[in-house]
Protein backbone atom coordinates (compact mmCIF):
# COMPACT_ATOMS: atom_id res chain seq x y z
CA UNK A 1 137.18 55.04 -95.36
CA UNK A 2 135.35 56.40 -92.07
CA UNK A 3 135.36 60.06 -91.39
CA UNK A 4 134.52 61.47 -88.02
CA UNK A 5 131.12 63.93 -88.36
CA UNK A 6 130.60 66.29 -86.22
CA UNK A 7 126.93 67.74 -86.04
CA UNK A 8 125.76 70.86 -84.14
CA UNK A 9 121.94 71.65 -83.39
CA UNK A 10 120.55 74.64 -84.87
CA UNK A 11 117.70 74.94 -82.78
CA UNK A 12 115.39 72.68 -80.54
CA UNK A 13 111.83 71.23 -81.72
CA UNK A 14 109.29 71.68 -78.73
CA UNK A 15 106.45 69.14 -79.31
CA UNK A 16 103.50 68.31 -76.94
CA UNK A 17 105.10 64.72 -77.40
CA UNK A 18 106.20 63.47 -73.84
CA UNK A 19 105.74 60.08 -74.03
CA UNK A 20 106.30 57.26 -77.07
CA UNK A 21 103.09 56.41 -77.17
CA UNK A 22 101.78 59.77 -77.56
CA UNK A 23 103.67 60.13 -81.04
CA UNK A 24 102.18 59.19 -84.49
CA UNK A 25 103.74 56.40 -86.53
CA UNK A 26 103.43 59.60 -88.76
CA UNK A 27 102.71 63.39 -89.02
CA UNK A 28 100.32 62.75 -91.60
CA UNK A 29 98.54 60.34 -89.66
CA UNK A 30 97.69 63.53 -87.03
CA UNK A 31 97.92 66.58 -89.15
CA UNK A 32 96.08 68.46 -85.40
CA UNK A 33 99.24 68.03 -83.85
CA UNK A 34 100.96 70.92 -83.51
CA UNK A 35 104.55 72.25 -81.92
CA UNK A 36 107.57 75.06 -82.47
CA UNK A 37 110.70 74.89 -83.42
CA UNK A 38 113.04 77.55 -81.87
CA UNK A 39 116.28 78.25 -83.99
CA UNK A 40 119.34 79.60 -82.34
CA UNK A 41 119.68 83.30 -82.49
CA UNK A 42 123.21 82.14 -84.45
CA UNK A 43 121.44 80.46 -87.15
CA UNK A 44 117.85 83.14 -87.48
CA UNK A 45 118.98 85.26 -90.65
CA UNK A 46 119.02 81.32 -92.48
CA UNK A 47 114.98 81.43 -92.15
CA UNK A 48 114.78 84.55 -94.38
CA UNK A 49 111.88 83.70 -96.76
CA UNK A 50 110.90 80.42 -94.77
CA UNK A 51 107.26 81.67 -94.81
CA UNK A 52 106.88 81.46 -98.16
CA UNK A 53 106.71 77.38 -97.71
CA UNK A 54 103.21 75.47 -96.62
CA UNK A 55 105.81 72.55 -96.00
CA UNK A 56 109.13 72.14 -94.54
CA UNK A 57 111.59 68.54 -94.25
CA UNK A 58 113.25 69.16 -90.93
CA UNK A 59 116.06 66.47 -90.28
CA UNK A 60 116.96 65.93 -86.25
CA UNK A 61 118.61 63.62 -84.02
CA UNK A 62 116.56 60.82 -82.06
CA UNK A 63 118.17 61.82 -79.07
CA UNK A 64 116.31 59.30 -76.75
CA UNK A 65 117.21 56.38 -78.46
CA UNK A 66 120.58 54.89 -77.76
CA UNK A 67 120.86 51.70 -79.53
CA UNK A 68 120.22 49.98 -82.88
CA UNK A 69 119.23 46.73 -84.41
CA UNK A 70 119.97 46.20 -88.15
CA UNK A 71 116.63 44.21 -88.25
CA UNK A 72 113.74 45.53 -86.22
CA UNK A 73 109.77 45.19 -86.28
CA UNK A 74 107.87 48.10 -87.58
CA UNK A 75 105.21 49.64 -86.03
CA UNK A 76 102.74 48.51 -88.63
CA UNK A 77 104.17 44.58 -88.90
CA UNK A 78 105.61 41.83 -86.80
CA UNK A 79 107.99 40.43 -89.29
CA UNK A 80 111.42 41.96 -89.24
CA UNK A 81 112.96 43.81 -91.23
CA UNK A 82 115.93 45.71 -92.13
CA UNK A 83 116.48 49.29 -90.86
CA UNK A 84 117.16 50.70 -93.56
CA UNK A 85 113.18 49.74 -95.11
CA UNK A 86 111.77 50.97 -92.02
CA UNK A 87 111.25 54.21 -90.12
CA UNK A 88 112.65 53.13 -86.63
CA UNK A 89 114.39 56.17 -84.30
CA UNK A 90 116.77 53.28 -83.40
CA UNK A 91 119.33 53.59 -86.41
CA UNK A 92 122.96 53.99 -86.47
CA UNK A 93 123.72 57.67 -86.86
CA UNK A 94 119.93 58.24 -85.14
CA UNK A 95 118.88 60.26 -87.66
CA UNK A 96 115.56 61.62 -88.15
CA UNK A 97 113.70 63.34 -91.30
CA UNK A 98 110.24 64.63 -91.33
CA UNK A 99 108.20 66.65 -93.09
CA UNK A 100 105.76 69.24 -91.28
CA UNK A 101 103.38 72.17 -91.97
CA UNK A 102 104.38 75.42 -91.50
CA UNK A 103 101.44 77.51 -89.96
CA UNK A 104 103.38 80.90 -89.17
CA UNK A 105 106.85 82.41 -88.30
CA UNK A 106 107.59 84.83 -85.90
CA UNK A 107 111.46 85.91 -85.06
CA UNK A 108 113.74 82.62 -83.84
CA UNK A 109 110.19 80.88 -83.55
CA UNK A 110 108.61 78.25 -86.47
CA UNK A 111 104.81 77.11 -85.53
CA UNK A 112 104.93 73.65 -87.27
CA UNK A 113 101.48 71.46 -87.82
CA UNK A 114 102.13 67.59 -88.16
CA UNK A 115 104.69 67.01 -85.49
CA UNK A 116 105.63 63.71 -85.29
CA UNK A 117 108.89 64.19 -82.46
CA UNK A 118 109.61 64.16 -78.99
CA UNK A 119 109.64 67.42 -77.19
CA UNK A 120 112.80 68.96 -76.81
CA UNK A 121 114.27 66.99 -79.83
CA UNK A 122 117.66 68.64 -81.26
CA UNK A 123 116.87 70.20 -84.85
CA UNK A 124 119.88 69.51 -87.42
CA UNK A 125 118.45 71.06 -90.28
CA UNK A 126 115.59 72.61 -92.16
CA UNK A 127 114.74 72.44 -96.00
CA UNK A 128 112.04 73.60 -97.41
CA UNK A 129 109.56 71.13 -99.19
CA UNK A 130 108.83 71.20 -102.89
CA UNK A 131 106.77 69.20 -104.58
CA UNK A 132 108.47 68.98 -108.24
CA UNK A 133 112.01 68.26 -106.15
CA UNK A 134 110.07 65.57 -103.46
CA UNK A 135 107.61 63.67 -105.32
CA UNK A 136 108.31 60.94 -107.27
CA UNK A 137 105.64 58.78 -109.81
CA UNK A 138 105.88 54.89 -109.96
CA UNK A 139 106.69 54.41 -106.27
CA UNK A 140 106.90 51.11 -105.08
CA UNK A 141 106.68 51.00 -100.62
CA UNK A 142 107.56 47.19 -100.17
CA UNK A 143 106.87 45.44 -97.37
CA UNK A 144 104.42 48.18 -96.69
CA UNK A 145 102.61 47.53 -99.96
CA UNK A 146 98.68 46.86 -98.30
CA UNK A 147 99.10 48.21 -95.80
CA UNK A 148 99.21 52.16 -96.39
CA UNK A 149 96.32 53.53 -97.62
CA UNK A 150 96.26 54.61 -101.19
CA UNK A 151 96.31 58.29 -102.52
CA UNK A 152 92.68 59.14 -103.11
């Protein structure tokens, strides 16, 4: 059965990210990278006691990619594979999920480290990050086994 979603943006993530290239596969990868997030003045009293998270997962919409390719090449490999064991913007629904640093709140206004988006990239939602509920032991990364760095 298919339902029709409906999603409305609860803020805007402003990035110095203008071009593709400019973006890391990662925000990890460039933890100097650093951007805002502006929340609609409708949706502010939902950041009461943000600050109290180093870390947030913010979930947005690729809204520069338009298409999608069930198999794909990932950044990091020229063999294809599925889009669901890859990271690629170009998905279905477009979806996005990323977690950054949270350096400071003020008002409407989140100052994120680790940006990894476009500028101007439509924010869906925000959870905050925690450890005990996010990390998992025994993780296996498939195809990408080799080719991440190990935890130190």
């Amino acid at each position: 059965m298919t339902h029709k979603i409906t999603l409305e943006p609860i803020g805007i993530i402003h990035s110095p990210h203008q071009k593709k290239e400019d973006i890391p596969i990662q925000g990890a990868f460039k933890p100097e990278g650093v951007g805002t997030i502006e929340i609609f003045e409708k949706y502010v009293e939902g950041l009461k006691d943000v600050e109290g998270f180093s870390h947030l997962l913010i979930i947005y919409f690729f809204h520069k990619s338009k298409d999608y390719n069930l198999l794909a090449k990932p950044f990091l490999e020229d063999k294809l594979h599925g889009i669901f064991a890859i990271r690629s913007p170009h998905r279905p629904n477009h979806l996005g999920v990323s977690v950054v640093r949270l350096l400071e709140r003020k008002g409407n206004t989140l100052k994120i480290g680790e940006i990894d988006v476009f500028d101007k990239t439509p924010l869906l939602d925000i959870k905050p990050y925690v450890p005990k509920f996010d990390q998992r032991n025994n993780v296996k990364i498939g195809w990408l086994e080799g080719l991440v760095p190990e935890e130190e």
